[in-house]
C-alpha atoms as a PDB file:
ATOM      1  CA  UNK A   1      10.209  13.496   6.152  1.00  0.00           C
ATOM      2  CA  UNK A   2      11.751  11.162   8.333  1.00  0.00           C
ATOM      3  CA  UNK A   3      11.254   7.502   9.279  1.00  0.00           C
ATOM      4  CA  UNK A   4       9.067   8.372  12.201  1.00  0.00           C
ATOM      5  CA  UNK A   5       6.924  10.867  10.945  1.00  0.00           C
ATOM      6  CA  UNK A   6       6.029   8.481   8.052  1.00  0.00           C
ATOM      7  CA  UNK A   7       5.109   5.749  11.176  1.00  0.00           C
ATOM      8  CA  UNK A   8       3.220   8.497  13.140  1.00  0.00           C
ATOM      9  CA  UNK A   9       1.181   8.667   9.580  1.00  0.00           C
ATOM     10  CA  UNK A  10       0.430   5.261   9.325  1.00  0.00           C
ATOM     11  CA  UNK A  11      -0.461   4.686  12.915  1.00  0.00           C
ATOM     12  CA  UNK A  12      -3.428   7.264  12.480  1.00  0.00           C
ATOM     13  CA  UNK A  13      -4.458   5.833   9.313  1.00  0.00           C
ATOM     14  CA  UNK A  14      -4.470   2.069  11.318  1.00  0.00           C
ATOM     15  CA  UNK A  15      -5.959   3.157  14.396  1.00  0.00           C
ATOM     16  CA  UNK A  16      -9.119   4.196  12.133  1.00  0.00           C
ATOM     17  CA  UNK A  17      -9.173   0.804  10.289  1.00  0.00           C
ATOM     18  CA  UNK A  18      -7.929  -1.279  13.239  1.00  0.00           C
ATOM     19  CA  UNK A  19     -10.741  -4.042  14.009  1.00  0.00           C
ATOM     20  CA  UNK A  20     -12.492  -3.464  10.942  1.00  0.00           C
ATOM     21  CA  UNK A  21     -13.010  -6.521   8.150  1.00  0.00           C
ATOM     22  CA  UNK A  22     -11.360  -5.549   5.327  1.00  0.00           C
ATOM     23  CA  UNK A  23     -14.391  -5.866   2.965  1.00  0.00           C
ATOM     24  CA  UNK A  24     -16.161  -3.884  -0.043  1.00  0.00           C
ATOM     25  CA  UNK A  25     -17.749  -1.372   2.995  1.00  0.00           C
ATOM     26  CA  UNK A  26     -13.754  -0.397   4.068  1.00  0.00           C
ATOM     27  CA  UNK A  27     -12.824  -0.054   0.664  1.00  0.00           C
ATOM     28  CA  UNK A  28     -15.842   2.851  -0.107  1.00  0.00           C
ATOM     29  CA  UNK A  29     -15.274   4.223   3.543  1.00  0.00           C
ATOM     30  CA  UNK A  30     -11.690   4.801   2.788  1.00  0.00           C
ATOM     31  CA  UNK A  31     -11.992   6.477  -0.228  1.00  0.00           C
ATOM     32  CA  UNK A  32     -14.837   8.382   0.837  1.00  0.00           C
ATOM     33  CA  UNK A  33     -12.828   9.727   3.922  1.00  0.00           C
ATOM     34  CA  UNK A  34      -9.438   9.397   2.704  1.00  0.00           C
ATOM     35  CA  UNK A  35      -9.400   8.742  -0.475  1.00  0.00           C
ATOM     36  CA  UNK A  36      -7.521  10.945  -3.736  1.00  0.00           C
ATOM     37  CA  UNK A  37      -7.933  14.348  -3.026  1.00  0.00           C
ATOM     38  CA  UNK A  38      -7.879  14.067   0.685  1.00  0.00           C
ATOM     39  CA  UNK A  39      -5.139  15.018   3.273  1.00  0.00           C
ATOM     40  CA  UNK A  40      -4.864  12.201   4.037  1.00  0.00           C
ATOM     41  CA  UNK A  41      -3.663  10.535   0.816  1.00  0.00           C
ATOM     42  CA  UNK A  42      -1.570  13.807   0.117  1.00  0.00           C
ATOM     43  CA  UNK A  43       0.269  13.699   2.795  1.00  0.00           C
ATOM     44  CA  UNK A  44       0.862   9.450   2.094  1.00  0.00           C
ATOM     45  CA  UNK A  45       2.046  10.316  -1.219  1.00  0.00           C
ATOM     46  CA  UNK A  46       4.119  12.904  -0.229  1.00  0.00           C
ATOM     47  CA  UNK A  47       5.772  10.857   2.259  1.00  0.00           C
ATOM     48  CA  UNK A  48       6.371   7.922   0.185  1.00  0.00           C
ATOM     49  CA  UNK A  49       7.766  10.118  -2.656  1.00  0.00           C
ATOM     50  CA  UNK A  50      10.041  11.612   0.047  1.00  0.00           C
ATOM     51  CA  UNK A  51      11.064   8.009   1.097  1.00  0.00           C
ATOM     52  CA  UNK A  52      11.862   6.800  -2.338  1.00  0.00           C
ATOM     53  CA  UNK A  53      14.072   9.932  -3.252  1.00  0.00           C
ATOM     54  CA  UNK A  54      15.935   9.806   0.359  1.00  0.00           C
ATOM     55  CA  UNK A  55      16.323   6.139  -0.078  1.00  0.00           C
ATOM     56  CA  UNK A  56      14.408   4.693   2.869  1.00  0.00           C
ATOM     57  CA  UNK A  57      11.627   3.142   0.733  1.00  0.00           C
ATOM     58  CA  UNK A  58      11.807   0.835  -1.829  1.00  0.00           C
ATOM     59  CA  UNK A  59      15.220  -0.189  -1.245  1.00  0.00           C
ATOM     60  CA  UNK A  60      15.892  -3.464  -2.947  1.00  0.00           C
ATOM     61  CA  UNK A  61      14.820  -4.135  -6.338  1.00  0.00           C
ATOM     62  CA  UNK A  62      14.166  -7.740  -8.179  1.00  0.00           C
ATOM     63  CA  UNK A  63      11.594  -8.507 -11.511  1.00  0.00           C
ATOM     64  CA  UNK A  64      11.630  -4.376 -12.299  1.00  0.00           C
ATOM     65  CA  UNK A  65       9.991  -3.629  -9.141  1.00  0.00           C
ATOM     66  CA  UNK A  66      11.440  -1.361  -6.411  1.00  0.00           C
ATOM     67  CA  UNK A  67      10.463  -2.534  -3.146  1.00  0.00           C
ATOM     68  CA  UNK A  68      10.954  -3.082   0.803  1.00  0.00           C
ATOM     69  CA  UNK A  69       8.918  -3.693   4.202  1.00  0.00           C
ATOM     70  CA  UNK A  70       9.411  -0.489   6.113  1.00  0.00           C
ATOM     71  CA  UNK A  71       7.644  -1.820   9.097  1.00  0.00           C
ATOM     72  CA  UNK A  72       6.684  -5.118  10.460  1.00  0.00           C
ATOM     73  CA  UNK A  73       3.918  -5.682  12.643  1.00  0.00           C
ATOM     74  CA  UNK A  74       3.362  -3.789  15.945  1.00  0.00           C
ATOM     75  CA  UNK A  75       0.797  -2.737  18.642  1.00  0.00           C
ATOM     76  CA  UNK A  76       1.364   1.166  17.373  1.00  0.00           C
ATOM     77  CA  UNK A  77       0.434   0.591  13.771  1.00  0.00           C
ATOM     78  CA  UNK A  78      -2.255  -1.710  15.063  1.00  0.00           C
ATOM     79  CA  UNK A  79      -1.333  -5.155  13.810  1.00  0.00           C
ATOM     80  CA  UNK A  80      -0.143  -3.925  10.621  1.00  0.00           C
ATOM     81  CA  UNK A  81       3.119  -4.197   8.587  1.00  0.00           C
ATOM     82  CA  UNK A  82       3.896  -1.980   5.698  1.00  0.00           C
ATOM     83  CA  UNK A  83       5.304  -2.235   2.480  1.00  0.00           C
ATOM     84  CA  UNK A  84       6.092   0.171  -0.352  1.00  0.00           C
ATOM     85  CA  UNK A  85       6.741  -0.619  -3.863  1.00  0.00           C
ATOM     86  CA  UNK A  86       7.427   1.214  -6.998  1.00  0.00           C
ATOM     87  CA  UNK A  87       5.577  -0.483 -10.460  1.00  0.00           C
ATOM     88  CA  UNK A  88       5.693   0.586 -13.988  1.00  0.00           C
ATOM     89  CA  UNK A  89       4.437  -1.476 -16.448  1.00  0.00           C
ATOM     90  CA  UNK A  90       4.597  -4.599 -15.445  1.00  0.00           C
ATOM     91  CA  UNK A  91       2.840  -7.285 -13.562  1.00  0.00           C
ATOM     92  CA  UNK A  92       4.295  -8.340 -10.181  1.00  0.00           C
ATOM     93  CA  UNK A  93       4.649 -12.475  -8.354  1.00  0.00           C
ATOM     94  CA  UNK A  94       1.071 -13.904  -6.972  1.00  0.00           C
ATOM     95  CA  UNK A  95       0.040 -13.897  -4.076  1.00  0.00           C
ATOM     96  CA  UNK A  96      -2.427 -14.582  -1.616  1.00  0.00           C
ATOM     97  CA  UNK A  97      -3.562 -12.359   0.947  1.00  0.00           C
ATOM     98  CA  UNK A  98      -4.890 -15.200   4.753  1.00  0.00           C
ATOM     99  CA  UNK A  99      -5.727 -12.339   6.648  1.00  0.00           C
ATOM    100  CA  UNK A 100      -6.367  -9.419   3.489  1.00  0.00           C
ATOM    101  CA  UNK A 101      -4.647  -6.790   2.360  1.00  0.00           C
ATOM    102  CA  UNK A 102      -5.630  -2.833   2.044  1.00  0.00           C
ATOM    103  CA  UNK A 103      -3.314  -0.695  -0.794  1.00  0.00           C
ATOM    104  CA  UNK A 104      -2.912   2.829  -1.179  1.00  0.00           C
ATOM    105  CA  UNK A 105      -2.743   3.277  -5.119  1.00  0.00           C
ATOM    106  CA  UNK A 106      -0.417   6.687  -5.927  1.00  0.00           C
ATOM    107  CA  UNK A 107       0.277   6.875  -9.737  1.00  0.00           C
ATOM    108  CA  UNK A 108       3.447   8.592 -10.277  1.00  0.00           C
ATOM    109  CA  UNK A 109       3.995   8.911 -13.940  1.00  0.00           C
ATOM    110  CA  UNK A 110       0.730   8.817 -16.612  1.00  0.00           C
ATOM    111  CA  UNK A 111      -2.278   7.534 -15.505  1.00  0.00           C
ATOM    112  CA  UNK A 112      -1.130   4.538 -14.168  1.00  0.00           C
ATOM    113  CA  UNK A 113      -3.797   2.222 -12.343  1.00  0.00           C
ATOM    114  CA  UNK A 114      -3.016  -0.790 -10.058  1.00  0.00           C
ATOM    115  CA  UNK A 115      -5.203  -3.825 -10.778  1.00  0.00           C
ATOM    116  CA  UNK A 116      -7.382  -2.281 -12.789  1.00  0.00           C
ATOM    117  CA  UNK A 117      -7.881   1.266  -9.934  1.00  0.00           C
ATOM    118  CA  UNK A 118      -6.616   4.641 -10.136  1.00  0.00           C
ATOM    119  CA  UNK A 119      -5.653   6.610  -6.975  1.00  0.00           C
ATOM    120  CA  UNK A 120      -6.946   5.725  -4.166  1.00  0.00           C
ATOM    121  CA  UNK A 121      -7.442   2.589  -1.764  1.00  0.00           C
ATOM    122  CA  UNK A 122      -8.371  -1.003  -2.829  1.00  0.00           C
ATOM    123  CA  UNK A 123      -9.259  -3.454  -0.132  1.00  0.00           C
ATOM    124  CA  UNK A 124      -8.760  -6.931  -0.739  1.00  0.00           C
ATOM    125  CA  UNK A 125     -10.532  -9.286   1.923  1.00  0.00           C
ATOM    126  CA  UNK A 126      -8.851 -12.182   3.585  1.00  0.00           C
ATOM    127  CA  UNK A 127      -8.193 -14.982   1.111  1.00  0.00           C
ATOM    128  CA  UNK A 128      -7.811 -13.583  -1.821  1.00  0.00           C
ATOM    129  CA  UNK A 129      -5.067 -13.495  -4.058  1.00  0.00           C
ATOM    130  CA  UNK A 130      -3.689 -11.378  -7.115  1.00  0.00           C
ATOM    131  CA  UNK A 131      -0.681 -10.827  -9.159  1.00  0.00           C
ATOM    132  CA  UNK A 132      -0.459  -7.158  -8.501  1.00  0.00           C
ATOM    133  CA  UNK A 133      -0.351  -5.297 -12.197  1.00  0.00           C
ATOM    134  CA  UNK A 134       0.774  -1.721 -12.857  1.00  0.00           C
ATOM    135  CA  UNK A 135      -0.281  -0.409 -15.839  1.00  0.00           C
ATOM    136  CA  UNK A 136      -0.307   2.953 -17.708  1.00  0.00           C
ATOM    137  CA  UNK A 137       2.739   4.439 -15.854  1.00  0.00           C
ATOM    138  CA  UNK A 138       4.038   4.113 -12.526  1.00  0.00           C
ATOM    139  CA  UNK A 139       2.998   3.836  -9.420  1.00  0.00           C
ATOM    140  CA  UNK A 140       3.661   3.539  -5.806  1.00  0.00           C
ATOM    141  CA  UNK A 141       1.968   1.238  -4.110  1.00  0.00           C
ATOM    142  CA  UNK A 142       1.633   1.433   0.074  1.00  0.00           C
ATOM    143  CA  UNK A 143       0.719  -2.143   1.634  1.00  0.00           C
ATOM    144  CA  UNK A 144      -1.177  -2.587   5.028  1.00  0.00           C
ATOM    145  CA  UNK A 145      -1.304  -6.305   5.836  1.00  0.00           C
ATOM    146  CA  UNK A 146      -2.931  -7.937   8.879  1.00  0.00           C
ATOM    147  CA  UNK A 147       0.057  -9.568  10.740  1.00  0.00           C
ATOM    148  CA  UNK A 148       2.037  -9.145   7.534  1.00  0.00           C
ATOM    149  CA  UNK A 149       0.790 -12.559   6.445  1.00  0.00           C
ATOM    150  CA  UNK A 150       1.644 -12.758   2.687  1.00  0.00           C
ATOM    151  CA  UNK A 151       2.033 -16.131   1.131  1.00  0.00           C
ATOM    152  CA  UNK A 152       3.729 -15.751  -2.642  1.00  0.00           C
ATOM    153  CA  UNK A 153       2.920 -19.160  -4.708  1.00  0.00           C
ATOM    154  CA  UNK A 154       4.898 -20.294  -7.731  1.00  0.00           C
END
């Protein structure tokens, strides 16, 4: 797995969300279409396991949690910038989401859940805000956010 192959990936995945509002109807369409189980999410968590072990993902590391943006915005990944971060355990900073934020939930060790979800894609719409909790295990979790707009409060 290389660097571009894992863009190529997430450029299909964004061209079939691009334009859409990230609402309850994405969430059930994405895990209907690509959810766990799919070849879709295989071939994600494959990637991002290959990532982590070679070192391109998840490359800094503060609070317990392994993490990094891998790509910022762009016209090929429509919009989107993506992050990848490695949880176990533990509860993560809040944040708020302006423009939403869709995650791609890959439990690595136990049955670790993210927010309260197993495998599989959670959809937050634009607005809302979390402290993003791994629990159970570990887990890696793939970020998609609109313009990469992230605002962390205190």
């Amino acid at each position: 797995m290389t660097v571009e192959q894992f863009r190529s990936q997430i450029a299909e995945i964004s061209a079939s969300i691009a334009g859409r509002p990230l609402d309850a109807q994405l969430d059930s369409w994405l895990n209907a279409e690509h959810g766990a189980g799919s070849a879709t999410y295989a071939a994600l968590k494959a990637s991002c396991e290959a990532g982590v072990a070679e070192g391109w993902l998840c490359n800094r590391e503060g609070g317990g949690i392994r993490y990094g943006r891998i790509f910022k915005p762009s016209d090929d990944l429509h919009g989107f910038s993506v992050d990848v971060v490695d949880m176990k355990d533990l509860a993560g900073p809040h944040h708020v989401h302006p423009n939403g934020e869709i995650d791609l939930i890959m439990p690595i060790e136990g049955e670790a859940t993210f927010d309260g979800r197993s495998a599989g894609w959670l959809v937050c719409p634009p607005g809302s805000g979390h402290r993003p909790t791994v629990r159970q295990g570990r887990a890696l979790v793939l970020y998609l956010l609109p313009q990469g707009a992230i605002e962390f409060t205190r």
